[in-house]
C-alpha atoms as a PDB file:
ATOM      1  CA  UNK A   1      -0.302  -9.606  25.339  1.00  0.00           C
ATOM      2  CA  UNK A   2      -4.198  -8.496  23.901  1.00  0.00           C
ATOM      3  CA  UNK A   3      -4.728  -6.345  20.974  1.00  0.00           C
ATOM      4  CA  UNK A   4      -6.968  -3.925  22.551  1.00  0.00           C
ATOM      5  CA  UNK A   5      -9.070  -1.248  20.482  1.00  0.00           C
ATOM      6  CA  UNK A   6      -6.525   1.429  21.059  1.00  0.00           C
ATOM      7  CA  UNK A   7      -3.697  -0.178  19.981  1.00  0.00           C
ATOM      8  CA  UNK A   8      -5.659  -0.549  16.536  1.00  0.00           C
ATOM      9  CA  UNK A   9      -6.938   2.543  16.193  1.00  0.00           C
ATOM     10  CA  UNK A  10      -3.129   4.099  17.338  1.00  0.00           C
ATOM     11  CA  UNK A  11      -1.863   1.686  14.825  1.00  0.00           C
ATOM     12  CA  UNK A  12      -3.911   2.927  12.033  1.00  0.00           C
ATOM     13  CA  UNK A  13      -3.322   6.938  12.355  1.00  0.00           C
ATOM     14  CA  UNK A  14      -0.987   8.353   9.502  1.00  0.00           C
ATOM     15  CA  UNK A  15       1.421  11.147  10.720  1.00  0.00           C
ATOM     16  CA  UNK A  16       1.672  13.400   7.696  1.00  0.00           C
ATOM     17  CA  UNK A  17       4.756  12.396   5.876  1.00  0.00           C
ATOM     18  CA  UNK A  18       3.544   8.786   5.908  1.00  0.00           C
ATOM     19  CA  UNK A  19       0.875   7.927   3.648  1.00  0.00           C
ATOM     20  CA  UNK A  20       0.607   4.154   4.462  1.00  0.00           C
ATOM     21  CA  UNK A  21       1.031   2.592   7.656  1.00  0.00           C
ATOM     22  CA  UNK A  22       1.377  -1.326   8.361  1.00  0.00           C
ATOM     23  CA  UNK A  23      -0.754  -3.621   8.429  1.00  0.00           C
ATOM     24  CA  UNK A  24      -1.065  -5.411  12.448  1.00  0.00           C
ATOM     25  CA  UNK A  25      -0.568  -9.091  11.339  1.00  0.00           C
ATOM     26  CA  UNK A  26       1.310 -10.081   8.282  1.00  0.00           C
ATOM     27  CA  UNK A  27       3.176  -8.209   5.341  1.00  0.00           C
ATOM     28  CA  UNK A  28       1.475  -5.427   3.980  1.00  0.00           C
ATOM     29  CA  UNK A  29       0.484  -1.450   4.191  1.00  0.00           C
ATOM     30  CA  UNK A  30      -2.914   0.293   4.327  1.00  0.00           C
ATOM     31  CA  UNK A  31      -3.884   3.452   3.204  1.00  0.00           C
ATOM     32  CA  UNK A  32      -3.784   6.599   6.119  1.00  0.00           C
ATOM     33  CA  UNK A  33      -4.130   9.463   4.660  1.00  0.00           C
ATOM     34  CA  UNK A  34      -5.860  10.971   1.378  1.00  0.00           C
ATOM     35  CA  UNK A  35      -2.314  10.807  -0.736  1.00  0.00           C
ATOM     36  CA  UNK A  36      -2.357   7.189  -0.224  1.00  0.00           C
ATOM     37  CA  UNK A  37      -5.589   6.759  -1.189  1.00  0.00           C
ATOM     38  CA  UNK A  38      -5.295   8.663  -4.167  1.00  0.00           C
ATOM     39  CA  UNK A  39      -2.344   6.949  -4.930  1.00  0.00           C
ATOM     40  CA  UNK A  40      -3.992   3.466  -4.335  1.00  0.00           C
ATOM     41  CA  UNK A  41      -6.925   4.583  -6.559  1.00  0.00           C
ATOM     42  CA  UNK A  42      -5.230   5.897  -8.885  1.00  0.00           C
ATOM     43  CA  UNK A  43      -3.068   3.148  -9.357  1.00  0.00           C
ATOM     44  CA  UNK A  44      -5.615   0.574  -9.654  1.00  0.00           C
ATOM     45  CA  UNK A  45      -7.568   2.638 -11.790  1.00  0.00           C
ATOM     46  CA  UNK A  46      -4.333   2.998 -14.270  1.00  0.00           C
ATOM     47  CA  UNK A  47      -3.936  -1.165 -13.997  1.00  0.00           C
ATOM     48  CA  UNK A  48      -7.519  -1.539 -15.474  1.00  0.00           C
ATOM     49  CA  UNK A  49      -6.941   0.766 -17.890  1.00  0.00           C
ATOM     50  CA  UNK A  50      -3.861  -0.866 -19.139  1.00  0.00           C
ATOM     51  CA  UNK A  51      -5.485  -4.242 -19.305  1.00  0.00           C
ATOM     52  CA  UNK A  52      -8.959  -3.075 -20.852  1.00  0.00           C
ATOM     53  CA  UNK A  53      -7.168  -0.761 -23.676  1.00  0.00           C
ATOM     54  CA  UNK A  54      -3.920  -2.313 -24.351  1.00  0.00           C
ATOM     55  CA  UNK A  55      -4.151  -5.087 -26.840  1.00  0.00           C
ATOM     56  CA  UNK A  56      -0.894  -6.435 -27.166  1.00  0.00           C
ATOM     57  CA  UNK A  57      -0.365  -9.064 -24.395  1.00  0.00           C
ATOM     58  CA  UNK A  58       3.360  -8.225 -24.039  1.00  0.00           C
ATOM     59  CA  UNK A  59       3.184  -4.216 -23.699  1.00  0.00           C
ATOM     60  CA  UNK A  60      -0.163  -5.216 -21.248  1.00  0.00           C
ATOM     61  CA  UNK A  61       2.645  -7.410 -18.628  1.00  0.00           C
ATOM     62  CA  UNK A  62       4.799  -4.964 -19.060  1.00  0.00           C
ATOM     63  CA  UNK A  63       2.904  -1.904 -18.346  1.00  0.00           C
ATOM     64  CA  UNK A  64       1.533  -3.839 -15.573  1.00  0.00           C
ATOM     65  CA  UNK A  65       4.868  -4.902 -13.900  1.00  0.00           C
ATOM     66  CA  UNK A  66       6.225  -1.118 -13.991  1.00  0.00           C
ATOM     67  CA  UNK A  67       3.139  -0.069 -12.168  1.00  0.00           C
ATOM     68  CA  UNK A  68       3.134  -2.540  -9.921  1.00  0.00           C
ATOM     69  CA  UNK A  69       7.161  -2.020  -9.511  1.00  0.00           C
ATOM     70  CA  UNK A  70       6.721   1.874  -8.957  1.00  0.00           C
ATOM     71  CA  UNK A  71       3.345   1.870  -6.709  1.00  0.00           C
ATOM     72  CA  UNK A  72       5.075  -0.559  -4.377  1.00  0.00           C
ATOM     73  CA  UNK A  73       8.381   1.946  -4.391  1.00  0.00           C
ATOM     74  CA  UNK A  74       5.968   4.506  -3.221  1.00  0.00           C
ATOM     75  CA  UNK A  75       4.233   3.091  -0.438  1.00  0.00           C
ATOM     76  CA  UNK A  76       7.220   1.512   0.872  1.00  0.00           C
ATOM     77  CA  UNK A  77       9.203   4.262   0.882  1.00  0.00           C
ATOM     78  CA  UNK A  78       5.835   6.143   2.229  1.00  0.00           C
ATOM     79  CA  UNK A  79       4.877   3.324   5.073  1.00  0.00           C
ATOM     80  CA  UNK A  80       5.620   4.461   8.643  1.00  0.00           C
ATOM     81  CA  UNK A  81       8.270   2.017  10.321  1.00  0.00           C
ATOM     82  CA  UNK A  82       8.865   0.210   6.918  1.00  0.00           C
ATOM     83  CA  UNK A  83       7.388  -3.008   5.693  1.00  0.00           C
ATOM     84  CA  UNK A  84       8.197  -6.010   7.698  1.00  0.00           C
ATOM     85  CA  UNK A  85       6.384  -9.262   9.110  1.00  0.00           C
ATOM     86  CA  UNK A  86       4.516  -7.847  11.789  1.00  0.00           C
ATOM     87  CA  UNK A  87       2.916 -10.230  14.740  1.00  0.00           C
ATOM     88  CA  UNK A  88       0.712  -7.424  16.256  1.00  0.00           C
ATOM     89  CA  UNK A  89       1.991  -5.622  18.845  1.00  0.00           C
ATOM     90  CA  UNK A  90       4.749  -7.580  20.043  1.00  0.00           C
ATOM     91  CA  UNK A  91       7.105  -5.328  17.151  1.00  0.00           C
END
């Protein structure tokens, strides 16, 4: 079965308690709406932070692996039909 332009664009619209929706091929979530965005920003704005103004090498992993740990809680939990290996739109 074809991936036609529909299907992508379909694939790609956020419904509004989702934030991130799946990518098509692969593991992985995308940004839909302007909450996930923010979030996405906001979280890789917070990771440079943390490694420009944090000295200490051990607090700097550390910081980083919470953040990592809670922005990937958040758009899981946030990611219309989960996150899964997806082959298109054979799911």
């Amino acid at each position: 079965m074809r991936t036609t332009t529909r299907d992508a664009i379909d694939h790609s619209l956020g419904e509004a308690d989702y934030w991130f929706v799946p990518k098509m091929f692969g593991i992985g979530v995308k940004p839909a709406t302007w909450q996930g965005w923010a979030i996405t920003i906001g979280f890789a704005a917070v990771l440079i932070a943390d490694i420009r103004l944090v000295h200490e090498r051990i607090a700097q992993v550390g910081i980083g692996i919470a953040l990592v740990v809670m922005f990937t809680a958040i758009a899981v939990r946030k990611t219309r039909g989960g996150v899964r290996w997806r082959w298109g739109t054979r799911d």
